[in-house]
C-alpha atoms as a PDB file:
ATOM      1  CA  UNK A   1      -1.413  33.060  38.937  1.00  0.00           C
ATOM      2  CA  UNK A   2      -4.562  33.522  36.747  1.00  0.00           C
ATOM      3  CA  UNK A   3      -5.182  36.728  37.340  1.00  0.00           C
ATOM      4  CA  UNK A   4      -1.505  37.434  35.868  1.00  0.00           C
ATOM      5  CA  UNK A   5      -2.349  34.953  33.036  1.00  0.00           C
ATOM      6  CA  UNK A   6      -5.697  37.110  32.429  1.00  0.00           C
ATOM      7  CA  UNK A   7      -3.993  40.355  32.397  1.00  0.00           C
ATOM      8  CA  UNK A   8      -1.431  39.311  30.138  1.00  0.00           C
ATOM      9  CA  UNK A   9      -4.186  37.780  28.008  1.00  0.00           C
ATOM     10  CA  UNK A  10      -6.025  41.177  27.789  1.00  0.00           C
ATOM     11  CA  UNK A  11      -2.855  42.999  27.017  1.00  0.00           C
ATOM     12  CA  UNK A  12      -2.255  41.133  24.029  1.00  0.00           C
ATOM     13  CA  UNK A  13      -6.027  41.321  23.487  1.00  0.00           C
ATOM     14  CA  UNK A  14      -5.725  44.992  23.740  1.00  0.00           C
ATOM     15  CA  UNK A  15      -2.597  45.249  21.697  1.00  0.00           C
ATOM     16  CA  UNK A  16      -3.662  43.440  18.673  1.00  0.00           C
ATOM     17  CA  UNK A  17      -7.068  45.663  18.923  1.00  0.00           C
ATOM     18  CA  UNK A  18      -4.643  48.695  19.030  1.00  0.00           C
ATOM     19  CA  UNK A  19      -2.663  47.440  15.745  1.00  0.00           C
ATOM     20  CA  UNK A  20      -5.512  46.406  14.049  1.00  0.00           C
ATOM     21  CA  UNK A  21      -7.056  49.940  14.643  1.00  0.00           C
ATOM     22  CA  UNK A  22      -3.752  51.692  13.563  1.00  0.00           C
ATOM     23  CA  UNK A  23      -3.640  49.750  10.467  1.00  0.00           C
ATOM     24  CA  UNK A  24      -7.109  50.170   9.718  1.00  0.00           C
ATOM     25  CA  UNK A  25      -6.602  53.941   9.655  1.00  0.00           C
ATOM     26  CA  UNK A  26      -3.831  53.832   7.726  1.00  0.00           C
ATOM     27  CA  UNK A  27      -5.341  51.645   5.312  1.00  0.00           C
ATOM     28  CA  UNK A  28      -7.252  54.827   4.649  1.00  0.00           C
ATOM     29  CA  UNK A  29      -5.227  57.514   4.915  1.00  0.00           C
ATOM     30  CA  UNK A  30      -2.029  56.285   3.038  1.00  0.00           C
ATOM     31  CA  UNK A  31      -1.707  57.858   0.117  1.00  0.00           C
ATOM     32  CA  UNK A  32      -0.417  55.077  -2.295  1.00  0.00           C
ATOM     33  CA  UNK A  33      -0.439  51.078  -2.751  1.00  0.00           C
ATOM     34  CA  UNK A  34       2.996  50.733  -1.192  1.00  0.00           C
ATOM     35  CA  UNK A  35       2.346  52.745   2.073  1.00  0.00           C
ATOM     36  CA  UNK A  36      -1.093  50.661   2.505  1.00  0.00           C
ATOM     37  CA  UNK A  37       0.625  47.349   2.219  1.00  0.00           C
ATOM     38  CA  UNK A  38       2.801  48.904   5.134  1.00  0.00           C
ATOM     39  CA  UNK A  39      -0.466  49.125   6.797  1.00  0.00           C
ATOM     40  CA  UNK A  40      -2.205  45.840   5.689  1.00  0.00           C
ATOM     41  CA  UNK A  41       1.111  44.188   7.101  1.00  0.00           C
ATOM     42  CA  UNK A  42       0.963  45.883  10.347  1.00  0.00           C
ATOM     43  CA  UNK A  43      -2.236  44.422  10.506  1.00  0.00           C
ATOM     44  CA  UNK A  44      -1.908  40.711   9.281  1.00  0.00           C
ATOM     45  CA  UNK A  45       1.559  40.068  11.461  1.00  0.00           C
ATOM     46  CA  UNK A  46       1.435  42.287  14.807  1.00  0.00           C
ATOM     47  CA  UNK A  47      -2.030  42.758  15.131  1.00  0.00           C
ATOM     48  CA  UNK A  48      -3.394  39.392  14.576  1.00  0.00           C
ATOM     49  CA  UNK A  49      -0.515  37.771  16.751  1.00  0.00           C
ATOM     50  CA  UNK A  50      -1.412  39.815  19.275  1.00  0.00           C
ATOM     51  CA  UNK A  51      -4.667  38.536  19.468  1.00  0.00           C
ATOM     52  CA  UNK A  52      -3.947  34.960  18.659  1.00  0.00           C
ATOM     53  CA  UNK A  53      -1.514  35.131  21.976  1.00  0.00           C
ATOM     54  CA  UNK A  54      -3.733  36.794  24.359  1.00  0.00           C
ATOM     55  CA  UNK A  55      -6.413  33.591  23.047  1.00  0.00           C
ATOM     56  CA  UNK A  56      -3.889  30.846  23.418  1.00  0.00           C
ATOM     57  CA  UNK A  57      -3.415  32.350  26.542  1.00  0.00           C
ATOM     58  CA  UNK A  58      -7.364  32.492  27.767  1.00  0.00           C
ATOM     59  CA  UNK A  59      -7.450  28.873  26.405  1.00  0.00           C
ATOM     60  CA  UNK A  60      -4.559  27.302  28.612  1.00  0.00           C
ATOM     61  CA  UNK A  61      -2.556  24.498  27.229  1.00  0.00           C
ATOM     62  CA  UNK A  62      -5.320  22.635  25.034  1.00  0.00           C
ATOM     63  CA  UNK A  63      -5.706  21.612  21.951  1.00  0.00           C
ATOM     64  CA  UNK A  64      -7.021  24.970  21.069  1.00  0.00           C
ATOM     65  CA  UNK A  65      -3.834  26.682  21.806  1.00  0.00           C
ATOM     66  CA  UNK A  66      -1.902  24.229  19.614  1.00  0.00           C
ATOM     67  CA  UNK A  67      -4.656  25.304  16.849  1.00  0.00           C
ATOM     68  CA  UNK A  68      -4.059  29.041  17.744  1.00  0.00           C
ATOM     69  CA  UNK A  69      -0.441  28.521  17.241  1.00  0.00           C
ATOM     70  CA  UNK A  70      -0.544  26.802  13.861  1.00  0.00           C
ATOM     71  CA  UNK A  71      -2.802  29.699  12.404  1.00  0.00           C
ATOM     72  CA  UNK A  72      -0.082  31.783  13.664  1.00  0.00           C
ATOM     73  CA  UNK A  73       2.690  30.221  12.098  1.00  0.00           C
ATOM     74  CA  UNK A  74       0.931  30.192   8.726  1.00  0.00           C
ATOM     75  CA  UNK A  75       0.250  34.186   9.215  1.00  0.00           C
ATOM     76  CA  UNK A  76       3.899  34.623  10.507  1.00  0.00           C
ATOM     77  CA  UNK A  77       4.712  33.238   7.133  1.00  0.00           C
ATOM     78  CA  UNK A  78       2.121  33.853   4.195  1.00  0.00           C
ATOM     79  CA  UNK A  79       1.384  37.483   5.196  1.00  0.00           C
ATOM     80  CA  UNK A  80       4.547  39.154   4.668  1.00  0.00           C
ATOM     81  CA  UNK A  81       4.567  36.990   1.039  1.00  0.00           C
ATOM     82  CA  UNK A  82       1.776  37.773  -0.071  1.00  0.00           C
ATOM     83  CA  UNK A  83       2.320  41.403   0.805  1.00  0.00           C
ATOM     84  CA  UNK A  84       5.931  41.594  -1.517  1.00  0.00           C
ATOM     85  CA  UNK A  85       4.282  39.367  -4.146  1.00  0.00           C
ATOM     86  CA  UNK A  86       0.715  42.389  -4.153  1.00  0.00           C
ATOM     87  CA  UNK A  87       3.512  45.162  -4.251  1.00  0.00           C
ATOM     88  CA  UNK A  88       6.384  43.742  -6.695  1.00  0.00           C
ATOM     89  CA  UNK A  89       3.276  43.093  -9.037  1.00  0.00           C
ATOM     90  CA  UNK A  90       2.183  46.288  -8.412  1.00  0.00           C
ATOM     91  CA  UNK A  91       5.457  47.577  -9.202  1.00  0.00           C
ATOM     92  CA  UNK A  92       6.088  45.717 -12.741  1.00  0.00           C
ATOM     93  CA  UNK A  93       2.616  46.517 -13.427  1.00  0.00           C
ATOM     94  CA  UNK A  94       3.981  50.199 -13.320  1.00  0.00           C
ATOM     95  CA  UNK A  95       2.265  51.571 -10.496  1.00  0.00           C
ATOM     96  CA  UNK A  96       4.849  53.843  -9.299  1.00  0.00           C
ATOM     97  CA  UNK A  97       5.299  55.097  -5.896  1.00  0.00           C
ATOM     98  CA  UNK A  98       4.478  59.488  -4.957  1.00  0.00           C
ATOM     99  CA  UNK A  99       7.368  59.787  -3.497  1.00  0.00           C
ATOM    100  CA  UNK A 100       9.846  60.726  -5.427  1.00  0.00           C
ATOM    101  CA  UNK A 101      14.277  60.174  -4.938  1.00  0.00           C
ATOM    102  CA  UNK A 102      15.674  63.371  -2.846  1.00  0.00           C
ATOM    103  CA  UNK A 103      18.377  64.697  -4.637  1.00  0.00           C
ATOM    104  CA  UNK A 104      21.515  65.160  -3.123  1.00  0.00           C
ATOM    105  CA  UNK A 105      21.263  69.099  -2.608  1.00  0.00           C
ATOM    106  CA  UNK A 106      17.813  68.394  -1.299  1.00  0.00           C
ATOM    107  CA  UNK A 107      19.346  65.904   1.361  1.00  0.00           C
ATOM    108  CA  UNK A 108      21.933  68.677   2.432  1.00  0.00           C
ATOM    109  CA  UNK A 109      19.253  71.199   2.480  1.00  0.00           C
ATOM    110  CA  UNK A 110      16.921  68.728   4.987  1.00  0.00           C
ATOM    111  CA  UNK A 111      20.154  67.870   6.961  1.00  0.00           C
ATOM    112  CA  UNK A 112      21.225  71.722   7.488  1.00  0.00           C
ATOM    113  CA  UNK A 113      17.855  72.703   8.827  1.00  0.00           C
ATOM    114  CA  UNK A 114      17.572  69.451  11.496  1.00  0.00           C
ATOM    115  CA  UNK A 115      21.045  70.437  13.075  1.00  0.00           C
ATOM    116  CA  UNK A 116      21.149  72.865  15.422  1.00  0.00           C
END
């Protein structure tokens, strides 16, 4: 039974690490404010609850894993705020996105060359 707990544990571990690391890069190579918050929130909600699971489950049922879980909750919730409030300011603050609106004879044109 612990050795399934402790493989689970590094899993998560190892998960988080992984999402972390994604997000990371594409903190960097995003090319605007609005695909980087993408990244930022991959990185505040999956790869940080990733983590906090595979600690609550190192720690056992303690005290510690109550803790773990009430840091998680308040990520679970405040990240993906804080994330809309940094990009809707961004956005009235008239930062606009690169991308730009495909026009409809550009969808067709995108559409025509994916089907076979």
């Amino acid at each position: 039974m612990a050795l399934a707990v402790d493989i689970a544990s590094w899993a998560c571990l190892v998960a988080g690490a992984l999402l972390c690391f994604a997000g990371g890069v594409g903190m960097i190579r995003f090319p605007d404010v609005y695909a980087r918050s993408h990244a930022a929130g991959v990185i505040d909600t999956g790869g940080a609850l990733f983590i906090l699971l595979g600690l609550a489950l190192q720690a056992g049922f303690t005290l510690v894993t109550v803790k773990l879980g009430l840091i998680g909750l308040l990520l679970f919730f405040t990240s993906p705020t804080a994330t809309h409030a940094l990009v809707k300011g961004a956005l009235a603050g008239g930062l606009n996105p690169l991308c730009h609106q495909l026009t409809a004879d550009e969808t067709a044109a995108l559409a025509d060359k994916a089907s076979p």
